[in-house]
Protein backbone atom coordinates (compact mmCIF):
# COMPACT_ATOMS: atom_id res chain seq x y z
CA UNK A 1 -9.24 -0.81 -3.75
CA UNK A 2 -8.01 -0.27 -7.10
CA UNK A 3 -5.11 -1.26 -9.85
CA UNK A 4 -2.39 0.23 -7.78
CA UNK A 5 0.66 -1.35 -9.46
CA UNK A 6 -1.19 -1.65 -13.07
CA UNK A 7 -1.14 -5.79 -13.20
CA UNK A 8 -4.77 -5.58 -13.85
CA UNK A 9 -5.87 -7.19 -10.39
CA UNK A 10 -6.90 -5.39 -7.12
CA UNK A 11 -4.59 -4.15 -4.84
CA UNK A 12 -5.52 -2.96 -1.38
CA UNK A 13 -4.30 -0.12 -0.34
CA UNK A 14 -4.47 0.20 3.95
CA UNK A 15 -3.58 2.75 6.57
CA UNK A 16 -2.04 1.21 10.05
CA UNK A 17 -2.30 2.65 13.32
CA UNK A 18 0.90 4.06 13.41
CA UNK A 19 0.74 6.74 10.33
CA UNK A 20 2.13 3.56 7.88
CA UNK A 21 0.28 2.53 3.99
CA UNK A 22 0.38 -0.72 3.64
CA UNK A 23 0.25 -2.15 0.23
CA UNK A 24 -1.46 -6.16 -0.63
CA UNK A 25 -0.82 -6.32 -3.68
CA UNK A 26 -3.70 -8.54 -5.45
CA UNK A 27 -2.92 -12.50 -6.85
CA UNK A 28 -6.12 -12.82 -9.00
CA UNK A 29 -6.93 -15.89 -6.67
CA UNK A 30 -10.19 -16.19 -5.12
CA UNK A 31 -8.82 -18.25 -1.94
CA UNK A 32 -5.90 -16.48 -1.27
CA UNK A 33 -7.05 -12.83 -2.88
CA UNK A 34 -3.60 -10.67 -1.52
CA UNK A 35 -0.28 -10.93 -1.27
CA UNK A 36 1.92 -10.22 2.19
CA UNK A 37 1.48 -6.60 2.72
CA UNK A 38 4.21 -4.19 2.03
CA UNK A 39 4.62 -0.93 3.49
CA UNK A 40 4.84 2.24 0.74
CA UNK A 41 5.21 5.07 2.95
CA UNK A 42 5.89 6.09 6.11
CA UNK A 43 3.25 9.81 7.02
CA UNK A 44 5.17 10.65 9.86
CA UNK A 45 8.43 11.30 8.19
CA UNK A 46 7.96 14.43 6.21
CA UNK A 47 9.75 13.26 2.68
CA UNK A 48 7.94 10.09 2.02
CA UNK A 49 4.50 12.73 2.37
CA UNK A 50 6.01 14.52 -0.23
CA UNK A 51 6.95 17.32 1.80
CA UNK A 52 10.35 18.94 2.28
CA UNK A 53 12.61 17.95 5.08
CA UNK A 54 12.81 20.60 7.52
């Protein structure tokens, strides 16, 4: 957890089972504390790890 987009609320950052980071991006709402989640990057494809494309 942490200020991931700088709003000043917690986001969540998750890994899924599949290699994916998933983003909830936090409301500042105590009943409903995250957003949807949105997926940032993708670690099985080489240039979203910030690796070059072979």
């Amino acid at each position: 957890m942490g200020d991931a987009d700088g709003d000043g609320r917690a986001d969540l950052l998750g890994l899924g089972a599949k290699s994916g980071v998933w983003l909830y991006r936090g409301t500042g709402d105590w009943r409903n504390p995250f957003q949807d989640r949105q997926a940032t990057a993708d670690l099985t494809a080489p240039t979203s790890a910030g690796l070059p494309a072979t």
